[in-house]
Structures are given as C-alpha cells and as structure tokens.
PDB file of N, CA and C in Angstrom:
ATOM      1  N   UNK A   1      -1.611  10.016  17.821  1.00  0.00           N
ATOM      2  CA  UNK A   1      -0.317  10.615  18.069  1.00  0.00           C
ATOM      3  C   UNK A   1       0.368  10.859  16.720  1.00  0.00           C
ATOM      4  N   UNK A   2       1.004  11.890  16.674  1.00  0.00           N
ATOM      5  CA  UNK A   2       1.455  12.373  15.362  1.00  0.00           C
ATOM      6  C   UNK A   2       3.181  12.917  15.354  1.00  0.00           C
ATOM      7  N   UNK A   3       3.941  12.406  14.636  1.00  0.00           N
ATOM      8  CA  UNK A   3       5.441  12.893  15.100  1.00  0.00           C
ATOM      9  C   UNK A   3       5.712  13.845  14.608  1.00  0.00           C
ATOM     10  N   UNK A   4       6.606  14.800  15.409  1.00  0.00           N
ATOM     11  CA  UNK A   4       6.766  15.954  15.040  1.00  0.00           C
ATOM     12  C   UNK A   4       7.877  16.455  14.094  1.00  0.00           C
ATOM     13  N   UNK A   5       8.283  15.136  13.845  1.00  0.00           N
ATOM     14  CA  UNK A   5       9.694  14.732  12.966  1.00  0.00           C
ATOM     15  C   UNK A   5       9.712  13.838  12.359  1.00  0.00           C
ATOM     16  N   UNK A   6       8.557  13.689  11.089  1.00  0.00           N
ATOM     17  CA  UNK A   6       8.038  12.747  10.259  1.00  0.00           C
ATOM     18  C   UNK A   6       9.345  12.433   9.257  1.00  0.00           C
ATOM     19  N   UNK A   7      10.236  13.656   8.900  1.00  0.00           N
ATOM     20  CA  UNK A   7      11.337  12.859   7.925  1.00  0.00           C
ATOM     21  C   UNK A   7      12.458  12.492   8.426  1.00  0.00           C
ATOM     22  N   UNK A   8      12.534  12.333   9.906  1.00  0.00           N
ATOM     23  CA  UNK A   8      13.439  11.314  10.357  1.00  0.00           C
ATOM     24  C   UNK A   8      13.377   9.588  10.280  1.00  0.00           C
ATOM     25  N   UNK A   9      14.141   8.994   9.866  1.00  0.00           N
ATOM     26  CA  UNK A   9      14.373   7.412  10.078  1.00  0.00           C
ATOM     27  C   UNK A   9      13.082   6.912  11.140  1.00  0.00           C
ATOM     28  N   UNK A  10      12.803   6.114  10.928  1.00  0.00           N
ATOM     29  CA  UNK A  10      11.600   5.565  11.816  1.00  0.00           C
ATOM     30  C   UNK A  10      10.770   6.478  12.724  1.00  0.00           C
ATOM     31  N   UNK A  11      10.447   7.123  11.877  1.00  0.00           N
ATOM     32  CA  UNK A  11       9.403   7.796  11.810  1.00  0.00           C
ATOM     33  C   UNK A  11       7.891   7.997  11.039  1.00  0.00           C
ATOM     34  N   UNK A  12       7.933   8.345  10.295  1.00  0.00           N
ATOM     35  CA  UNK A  12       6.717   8.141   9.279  1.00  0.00           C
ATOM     36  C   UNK A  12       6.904   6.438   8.871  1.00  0.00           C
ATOM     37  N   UNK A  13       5.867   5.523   8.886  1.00  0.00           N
ATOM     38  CA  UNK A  13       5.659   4.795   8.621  1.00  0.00           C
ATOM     39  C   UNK A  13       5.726   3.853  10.086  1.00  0.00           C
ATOM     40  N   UNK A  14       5.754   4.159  10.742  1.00  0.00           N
ATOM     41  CA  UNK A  14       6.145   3.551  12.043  1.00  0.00           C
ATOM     42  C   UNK A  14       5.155   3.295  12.655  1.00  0.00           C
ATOM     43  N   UNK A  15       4.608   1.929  13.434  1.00  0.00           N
ATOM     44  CA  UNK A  15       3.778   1.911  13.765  1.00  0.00           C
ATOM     45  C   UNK A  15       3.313   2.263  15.179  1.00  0.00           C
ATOM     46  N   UNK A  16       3.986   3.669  16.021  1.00  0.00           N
ATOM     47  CA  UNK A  16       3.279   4.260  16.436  1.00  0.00           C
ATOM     48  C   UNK A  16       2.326   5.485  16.186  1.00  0.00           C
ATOM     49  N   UNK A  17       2.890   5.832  14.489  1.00  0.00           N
ATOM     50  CA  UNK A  17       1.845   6.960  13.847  1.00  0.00           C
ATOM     51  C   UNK A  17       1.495   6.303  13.270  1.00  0.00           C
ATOM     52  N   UNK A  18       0.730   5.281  13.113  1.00  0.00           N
ATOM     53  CA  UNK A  18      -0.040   4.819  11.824  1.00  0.00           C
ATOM     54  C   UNK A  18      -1.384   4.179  12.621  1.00  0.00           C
ATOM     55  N   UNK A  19      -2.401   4.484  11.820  1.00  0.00           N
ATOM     56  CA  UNK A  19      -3.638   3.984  12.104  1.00  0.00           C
ATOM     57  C   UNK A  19      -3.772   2.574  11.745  1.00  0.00           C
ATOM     58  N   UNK A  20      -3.028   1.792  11.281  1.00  0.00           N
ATOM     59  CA  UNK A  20      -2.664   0.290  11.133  1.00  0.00           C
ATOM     60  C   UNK A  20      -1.559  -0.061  11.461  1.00  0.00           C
ATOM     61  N   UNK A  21      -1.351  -0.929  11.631  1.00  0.00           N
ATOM     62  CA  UNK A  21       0.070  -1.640  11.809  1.00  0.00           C
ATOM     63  C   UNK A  21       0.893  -1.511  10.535  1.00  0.00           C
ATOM     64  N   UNK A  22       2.094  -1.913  10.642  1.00  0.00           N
ATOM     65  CA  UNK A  22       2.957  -1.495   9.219  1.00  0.00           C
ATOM     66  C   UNK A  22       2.777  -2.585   7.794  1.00  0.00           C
ATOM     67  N   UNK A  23       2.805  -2.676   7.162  1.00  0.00           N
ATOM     68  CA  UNK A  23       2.527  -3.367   6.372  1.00  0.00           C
ATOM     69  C   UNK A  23       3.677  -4.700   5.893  1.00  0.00           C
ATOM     70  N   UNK A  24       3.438  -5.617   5.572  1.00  0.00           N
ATOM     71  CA  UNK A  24       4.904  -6.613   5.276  1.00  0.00           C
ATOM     72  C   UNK A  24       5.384  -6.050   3.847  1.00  0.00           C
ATOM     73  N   UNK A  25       4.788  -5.250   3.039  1.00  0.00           N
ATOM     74  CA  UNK A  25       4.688  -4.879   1.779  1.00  0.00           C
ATOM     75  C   UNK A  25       5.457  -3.425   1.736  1.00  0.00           C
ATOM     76  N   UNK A  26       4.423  -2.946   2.260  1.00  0.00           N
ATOM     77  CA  UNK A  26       5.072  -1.025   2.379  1.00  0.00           C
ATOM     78  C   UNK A  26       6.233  -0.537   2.818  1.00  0.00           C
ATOM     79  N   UNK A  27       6.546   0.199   2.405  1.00  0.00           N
ATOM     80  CA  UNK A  27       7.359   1.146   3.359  1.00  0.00           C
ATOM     81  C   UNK A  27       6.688   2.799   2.653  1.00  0.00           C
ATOM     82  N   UNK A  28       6.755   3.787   4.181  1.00  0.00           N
ATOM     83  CA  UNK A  28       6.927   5.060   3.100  1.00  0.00           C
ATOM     84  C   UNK A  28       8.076   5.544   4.189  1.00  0.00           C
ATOM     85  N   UNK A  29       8.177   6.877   3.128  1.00  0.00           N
ATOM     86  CA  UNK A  29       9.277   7.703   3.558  1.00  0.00           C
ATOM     87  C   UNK A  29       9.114   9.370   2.887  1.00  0.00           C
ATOM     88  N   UNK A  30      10.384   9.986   3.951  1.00  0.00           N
ATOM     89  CA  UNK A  30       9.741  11.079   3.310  1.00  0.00           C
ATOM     90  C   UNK A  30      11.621  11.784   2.906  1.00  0.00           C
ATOM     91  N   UNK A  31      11.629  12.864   2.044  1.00  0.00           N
ATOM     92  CA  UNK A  31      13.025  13.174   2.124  1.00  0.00           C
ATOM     93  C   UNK A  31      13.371  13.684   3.187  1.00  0.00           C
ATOM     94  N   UNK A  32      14.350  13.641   3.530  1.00  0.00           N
ATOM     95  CA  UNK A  32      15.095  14.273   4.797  1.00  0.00           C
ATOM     96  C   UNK A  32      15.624  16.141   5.173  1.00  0.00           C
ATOM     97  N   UNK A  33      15.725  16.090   3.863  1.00  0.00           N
ATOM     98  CA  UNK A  33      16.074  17.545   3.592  1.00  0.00           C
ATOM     99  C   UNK A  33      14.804  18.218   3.490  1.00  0.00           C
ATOM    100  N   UNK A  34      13.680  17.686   3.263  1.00  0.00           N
ATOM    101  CA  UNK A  34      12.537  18.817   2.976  1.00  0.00           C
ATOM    102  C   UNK A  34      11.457  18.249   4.102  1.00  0.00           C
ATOM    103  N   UNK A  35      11.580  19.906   5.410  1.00  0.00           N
ATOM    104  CA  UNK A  35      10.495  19.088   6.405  1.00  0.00           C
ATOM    105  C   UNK A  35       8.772  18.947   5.893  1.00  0.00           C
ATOM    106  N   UNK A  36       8.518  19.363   5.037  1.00  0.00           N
ATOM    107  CA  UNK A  36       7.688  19.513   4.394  1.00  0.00           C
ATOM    108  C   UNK A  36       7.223  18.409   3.212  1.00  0.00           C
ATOM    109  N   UNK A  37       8.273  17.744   2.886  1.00  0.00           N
ATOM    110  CA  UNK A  37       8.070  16.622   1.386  1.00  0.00           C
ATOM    111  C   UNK A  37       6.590  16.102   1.055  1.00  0.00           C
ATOM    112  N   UNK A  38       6.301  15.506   0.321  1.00  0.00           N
ATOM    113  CA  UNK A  38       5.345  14.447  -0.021  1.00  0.00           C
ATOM    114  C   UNK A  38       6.012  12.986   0.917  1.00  0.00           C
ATOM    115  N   UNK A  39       4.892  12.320   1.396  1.00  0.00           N
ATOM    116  CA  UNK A  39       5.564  10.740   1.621  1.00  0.00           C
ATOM    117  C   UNK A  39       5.466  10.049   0.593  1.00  0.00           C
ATOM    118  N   UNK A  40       5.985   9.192   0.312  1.00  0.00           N
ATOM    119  CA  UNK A  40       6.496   8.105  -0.623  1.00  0.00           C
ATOM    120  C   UNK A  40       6.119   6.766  -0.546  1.00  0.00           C
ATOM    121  N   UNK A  41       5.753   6.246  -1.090  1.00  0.00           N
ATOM    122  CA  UNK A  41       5.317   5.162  -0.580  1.00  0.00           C
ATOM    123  C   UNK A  41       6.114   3.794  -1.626  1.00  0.00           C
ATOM    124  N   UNK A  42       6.226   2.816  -0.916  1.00  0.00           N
ATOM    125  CA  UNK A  42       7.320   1.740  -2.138  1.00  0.00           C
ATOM    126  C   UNK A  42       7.065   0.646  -1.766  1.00  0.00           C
ATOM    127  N   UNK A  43       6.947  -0.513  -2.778  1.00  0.00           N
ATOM    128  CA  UNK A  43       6.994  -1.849  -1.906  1.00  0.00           C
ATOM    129  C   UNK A  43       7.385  -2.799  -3.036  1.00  0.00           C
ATOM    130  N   UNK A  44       8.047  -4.140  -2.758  1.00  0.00           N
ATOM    131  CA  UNK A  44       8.277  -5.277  -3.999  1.00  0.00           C
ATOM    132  C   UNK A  44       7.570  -6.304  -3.572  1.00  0.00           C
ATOM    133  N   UNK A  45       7.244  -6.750  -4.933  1.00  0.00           N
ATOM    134  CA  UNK A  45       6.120  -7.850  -4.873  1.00  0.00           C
ATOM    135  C   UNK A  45       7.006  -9.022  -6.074  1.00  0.00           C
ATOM    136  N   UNK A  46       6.827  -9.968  -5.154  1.00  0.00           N
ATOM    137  CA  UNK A  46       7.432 -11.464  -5.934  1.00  0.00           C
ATOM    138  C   UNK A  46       6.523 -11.556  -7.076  1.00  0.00           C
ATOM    139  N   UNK A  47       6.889 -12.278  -8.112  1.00  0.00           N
ATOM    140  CA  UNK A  47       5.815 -13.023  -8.871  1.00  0.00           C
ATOM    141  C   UNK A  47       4.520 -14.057  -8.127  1.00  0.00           C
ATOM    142  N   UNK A  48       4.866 -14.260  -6.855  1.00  0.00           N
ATOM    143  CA  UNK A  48       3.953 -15.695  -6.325  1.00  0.00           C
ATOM    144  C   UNK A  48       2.772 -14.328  -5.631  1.00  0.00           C
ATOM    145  N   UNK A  49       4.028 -13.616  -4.914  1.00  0.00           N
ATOM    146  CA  UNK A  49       2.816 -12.320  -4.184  1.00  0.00           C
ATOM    147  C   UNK A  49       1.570 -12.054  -5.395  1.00  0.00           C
ATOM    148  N   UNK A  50       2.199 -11.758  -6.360  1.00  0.00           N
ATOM    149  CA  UNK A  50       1.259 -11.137  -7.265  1.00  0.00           C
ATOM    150  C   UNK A  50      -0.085 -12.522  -7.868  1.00  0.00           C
ATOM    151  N   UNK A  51       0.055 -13.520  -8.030  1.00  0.00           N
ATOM    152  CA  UNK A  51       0.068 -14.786  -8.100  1.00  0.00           C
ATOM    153  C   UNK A  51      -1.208 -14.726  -7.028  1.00  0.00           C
ATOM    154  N   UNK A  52      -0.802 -14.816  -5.970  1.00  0.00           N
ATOM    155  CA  UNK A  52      -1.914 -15.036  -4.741  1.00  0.00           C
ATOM    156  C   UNK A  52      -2.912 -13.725  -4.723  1.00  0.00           C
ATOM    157  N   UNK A  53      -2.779 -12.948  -5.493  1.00  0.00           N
ATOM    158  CA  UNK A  53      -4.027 -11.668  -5.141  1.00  0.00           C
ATOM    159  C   UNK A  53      -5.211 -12.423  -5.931  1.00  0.00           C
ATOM    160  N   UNK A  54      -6.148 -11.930  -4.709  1.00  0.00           N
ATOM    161  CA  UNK A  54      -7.490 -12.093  -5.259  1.00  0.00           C
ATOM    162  C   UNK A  54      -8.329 -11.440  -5.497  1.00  0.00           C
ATOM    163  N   UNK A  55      -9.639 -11.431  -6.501  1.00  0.00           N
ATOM    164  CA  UNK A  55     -10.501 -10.454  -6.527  1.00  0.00           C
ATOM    165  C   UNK A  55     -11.579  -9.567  -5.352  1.00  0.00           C
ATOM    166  N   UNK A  56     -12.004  -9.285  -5.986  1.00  0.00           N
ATOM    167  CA  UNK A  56     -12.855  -8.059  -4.904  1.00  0.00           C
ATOM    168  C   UNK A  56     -13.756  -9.381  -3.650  1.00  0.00           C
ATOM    169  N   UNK A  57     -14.206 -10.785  -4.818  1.00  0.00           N
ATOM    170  CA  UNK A  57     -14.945 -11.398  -3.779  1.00  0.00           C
ATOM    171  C   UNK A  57     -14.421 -12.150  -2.898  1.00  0.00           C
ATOM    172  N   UNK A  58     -12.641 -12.260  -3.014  1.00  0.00           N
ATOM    173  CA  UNK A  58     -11.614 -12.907  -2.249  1.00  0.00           C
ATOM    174  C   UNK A  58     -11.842 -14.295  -2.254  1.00  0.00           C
ATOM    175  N   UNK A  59     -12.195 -14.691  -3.609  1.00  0.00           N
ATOM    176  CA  UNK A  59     -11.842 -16.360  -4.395  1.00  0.00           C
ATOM    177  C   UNK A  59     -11.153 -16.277  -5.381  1.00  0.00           C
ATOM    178  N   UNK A  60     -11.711 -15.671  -6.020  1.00  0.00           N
ATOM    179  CA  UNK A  60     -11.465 -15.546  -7.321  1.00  0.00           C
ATOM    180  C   UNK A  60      -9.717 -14.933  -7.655  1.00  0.00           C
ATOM    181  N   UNK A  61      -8.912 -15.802  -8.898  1.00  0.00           N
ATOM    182  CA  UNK A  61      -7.580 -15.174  -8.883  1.00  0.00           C
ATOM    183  C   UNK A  61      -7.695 -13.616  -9.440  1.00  0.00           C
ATOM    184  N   UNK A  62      -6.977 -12.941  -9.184  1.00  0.00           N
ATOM    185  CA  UNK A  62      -7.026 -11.315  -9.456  1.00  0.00           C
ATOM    186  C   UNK A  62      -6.399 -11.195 -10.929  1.00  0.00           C
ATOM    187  N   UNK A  63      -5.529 -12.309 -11.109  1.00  0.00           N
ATOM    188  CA  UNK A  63      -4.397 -12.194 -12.464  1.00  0.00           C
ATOM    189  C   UNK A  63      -4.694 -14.090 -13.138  1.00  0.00           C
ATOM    190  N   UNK A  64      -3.752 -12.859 -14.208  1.00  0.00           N
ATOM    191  CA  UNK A  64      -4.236 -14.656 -15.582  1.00  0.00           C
ATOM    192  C   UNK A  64      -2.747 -14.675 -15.983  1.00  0.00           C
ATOM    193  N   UNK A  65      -2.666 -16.144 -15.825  1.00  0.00           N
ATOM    194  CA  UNK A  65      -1.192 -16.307 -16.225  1.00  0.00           C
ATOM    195  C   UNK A  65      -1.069 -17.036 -17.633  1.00  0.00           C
ATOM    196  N   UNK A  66      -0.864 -16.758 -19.011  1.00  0.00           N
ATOM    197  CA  UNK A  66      -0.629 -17.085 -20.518  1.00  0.00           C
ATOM    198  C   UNK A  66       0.366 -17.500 -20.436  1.00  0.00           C
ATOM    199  N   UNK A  67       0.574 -19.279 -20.646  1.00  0.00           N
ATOM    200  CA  UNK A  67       2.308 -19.711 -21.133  1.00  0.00           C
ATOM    201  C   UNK A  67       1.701 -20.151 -22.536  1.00  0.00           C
ATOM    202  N   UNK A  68       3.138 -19.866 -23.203  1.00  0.00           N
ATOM    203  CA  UNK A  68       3.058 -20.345 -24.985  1.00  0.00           C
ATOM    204  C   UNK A  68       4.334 -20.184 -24.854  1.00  0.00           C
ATOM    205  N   UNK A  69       4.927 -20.623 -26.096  1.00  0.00           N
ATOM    206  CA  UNK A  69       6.394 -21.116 -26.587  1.00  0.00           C
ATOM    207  C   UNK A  69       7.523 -20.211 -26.575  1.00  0.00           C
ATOM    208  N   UNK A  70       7.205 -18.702 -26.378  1.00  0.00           N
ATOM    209  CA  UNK A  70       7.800 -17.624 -25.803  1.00  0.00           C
ATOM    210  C   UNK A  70       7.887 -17.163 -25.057  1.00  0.00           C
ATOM    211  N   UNK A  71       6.789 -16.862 -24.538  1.00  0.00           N
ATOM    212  CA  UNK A  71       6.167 -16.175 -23.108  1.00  0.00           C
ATOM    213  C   UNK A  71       5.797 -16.717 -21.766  1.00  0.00           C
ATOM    214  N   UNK A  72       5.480 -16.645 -20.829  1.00  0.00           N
ATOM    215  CA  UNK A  72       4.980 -16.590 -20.006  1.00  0.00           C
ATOM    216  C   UNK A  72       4.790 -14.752 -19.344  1.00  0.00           C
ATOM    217  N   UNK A  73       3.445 -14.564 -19.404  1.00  0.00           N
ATOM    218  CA  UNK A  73       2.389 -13.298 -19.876  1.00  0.00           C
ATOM    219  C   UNK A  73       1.304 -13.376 -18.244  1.00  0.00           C
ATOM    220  N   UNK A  74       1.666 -12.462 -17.309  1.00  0.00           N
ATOM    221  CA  UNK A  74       0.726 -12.368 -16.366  1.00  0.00           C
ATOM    222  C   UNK A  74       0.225 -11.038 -16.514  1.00  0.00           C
ATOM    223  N   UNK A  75      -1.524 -10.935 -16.220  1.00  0.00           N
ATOM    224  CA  UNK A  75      -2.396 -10.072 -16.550  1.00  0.00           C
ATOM    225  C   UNK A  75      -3.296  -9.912 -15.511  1.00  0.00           C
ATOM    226  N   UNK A  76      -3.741  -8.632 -15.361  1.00  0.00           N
ATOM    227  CA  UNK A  76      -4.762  -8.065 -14.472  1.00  0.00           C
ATOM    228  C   UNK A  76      -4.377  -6.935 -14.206  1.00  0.00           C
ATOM    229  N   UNK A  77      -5.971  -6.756 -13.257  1.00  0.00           N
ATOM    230  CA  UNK A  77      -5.791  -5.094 -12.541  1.00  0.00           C
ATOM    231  C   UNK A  77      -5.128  -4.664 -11.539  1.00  0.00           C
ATOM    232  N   UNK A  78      -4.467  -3.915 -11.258  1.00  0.00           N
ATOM    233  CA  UNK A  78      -3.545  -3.679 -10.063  1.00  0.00           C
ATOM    234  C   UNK A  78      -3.961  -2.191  -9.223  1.00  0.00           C
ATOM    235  N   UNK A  79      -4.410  -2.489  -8.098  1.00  0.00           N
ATOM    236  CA  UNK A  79      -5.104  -1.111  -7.642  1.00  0.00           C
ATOM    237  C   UNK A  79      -4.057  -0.793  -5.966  1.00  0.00           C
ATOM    238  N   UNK A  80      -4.056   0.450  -5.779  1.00  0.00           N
ATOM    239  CA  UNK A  80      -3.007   0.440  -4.571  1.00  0.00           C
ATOM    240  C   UNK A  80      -3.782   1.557  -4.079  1.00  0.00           C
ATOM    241  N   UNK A  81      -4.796   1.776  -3.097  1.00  0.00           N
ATOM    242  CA  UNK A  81      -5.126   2.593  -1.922  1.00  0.00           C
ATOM    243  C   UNK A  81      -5.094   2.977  -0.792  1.00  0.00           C
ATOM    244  N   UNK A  82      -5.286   4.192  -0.273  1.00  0.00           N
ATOM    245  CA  UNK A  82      -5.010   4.128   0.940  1.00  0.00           C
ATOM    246  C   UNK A  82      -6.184   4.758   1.760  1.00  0.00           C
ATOM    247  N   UNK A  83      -6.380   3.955   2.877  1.00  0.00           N
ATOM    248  CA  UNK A  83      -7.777   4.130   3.294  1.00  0.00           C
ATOM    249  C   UNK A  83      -7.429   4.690   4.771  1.00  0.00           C
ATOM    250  N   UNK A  84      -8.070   5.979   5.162  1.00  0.00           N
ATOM    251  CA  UNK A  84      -7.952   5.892   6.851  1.00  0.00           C
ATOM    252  C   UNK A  84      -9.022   6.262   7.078  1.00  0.00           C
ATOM    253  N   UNK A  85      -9.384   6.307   8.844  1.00  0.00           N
ATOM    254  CA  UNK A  85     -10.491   6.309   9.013  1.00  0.00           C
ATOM    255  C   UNK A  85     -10.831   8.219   9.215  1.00  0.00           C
ATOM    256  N   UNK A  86     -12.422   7.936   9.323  1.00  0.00           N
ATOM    257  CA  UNK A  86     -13.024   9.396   8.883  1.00  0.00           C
ATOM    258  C   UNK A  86     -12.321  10.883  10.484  1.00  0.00           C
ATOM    259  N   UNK A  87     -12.224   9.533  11.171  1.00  0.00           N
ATOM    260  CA  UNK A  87     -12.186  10.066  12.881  1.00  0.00           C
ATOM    261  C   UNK A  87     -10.892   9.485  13.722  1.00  0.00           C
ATOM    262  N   UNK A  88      -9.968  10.211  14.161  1.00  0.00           N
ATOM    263  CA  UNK A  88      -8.882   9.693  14.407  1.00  0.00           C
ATOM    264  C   UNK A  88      -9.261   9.451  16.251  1.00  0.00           C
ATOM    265  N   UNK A  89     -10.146   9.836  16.694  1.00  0.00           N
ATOM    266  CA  UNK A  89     -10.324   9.646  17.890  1.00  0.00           C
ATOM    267  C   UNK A  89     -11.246   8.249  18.636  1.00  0.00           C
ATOM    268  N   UNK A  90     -12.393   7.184  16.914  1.00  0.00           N
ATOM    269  CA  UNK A  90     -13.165   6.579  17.305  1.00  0.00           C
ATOM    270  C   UNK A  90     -13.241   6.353  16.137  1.00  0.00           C
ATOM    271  N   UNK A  91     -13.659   4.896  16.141  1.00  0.00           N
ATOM    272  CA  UNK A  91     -14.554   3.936  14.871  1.00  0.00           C
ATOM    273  C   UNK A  91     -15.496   4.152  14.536  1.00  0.00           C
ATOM    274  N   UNK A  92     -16.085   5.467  13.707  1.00  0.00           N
ATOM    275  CA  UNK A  92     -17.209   5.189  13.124  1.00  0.00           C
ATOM    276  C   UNK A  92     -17.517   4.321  11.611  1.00  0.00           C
ATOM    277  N   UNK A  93     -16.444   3.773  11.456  1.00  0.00           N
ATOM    278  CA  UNK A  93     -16.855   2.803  10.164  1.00  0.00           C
ATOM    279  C   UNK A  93     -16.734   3.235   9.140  1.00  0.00           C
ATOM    280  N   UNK A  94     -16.197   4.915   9.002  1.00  0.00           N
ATOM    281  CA  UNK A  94     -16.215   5.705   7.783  1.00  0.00           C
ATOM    282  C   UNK A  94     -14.849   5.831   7.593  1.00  0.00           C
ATOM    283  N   UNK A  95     -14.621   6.042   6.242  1.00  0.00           N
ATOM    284  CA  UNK A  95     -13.180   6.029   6.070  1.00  0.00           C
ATOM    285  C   UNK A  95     -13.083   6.589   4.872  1.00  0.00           C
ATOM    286  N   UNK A  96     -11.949   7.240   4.620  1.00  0.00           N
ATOM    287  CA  UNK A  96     -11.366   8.200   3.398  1.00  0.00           C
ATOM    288  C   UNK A  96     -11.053   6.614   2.449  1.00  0.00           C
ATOM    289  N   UNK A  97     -10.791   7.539   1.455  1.00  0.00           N
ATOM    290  CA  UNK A  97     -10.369   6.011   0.445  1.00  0.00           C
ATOM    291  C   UNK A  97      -9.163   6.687  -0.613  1.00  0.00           C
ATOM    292  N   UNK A  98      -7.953   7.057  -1.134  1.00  0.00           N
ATOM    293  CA  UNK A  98      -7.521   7.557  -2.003  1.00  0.00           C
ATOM    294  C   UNK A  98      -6.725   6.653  -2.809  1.00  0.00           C
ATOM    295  N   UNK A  99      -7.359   6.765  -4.197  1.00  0.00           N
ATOM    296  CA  UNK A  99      -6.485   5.782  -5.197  1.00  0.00           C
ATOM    297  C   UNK A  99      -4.957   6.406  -5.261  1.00  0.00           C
ATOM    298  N   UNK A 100      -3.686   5.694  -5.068  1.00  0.00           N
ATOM    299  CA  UNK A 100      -2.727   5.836  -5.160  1.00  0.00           C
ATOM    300  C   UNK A 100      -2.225   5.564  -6.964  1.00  0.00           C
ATOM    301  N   UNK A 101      -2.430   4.475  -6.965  1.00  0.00           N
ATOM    302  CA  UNK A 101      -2.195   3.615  -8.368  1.00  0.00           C
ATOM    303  C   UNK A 101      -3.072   2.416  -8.655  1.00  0.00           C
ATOM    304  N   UNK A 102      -3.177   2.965 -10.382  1.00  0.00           N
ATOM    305  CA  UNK A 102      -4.089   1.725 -10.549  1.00  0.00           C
ATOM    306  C   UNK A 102      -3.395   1.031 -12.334  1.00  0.00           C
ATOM    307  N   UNK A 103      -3.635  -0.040 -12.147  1.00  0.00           N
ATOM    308  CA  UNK A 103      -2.395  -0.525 -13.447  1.00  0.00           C
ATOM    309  C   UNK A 103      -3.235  -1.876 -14.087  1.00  0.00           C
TER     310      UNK A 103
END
C-alpha cells in the first residue's frame, strides 16, 4: 500500500507504508510544499547508542574509545543503508541495498 499523500504529517514514514516497522532511530520526511520532494531521512544517536554498535560479526565493538588527559576520542566506521525488498508482493530474499551515508 502506498499513500497518495506522502508529504503529509504521518505519512511517509508510517508504518502502514513501510516495508518494516518504523524505526526507534529514524524518522523521514518529506517537504510539504513540494509534492514531489526527496525524503529525508534524520535520526540522534546518544554516545552509549553509538557505544553499543557492533561489527558486521555482531560481537565485536564497531567503535574505539581513546581517553588521555584531554580527550576522550571515539572512532569507527559509520554506515547508514537502506535495504528493501526486490518484490513488494512476496519474500524472495532479494533485496535492493542503497548506501545512504558512510563516515
């Protein structure tokens, strides 16, 4: 199902158009004035959020945290994609993948 009025308020991002549930992280949006816009996508992440990401093998910490007498210095890769599936009608296991941001 697809809304026909994606830049209204609870609309785009809503989890009756979304092929996932909404995210605790995300939000998107789109401008209001342009029925046409790009969506947007935004989210804030605590220091602990960032803290708890893990690597690709989901043990491993994703980030390195450096304290010394000035600093405290957190490091790593930061990747933000968005994946849907190949078939909006059935699970075949295939899925688009598009890098949003990578840091």
């Amino acid at each position: 199902e697809y809304s026909e009025y994606p830049y209204l308020d609870n609309q785009i991002g809503n989890e009756n158009f979304l092929a996932y549930p909404p995210s605790d992280y995300w939000t998107l949006s789109m401008d209001e004035t342009d029925f046409c816009s790009r969506i947007k996508y935004s989210a804030v992440f605590t220091w602990q959020d960032l803290r708890e990401c893990k690597s690709d093998d989901g043990v491993s910490s994703a980030v390195n945290v450096d304290i010394d007498d000035q600093f405290i210095t957190m490091s790593g890769k930061f990747f933000v994609d968005v994946v849907s599936p190949v078939s909006k009608d059935e699970d075949t296991e295939l899925y688009r993948s598009y890098e949003l941001l990578s840091h």
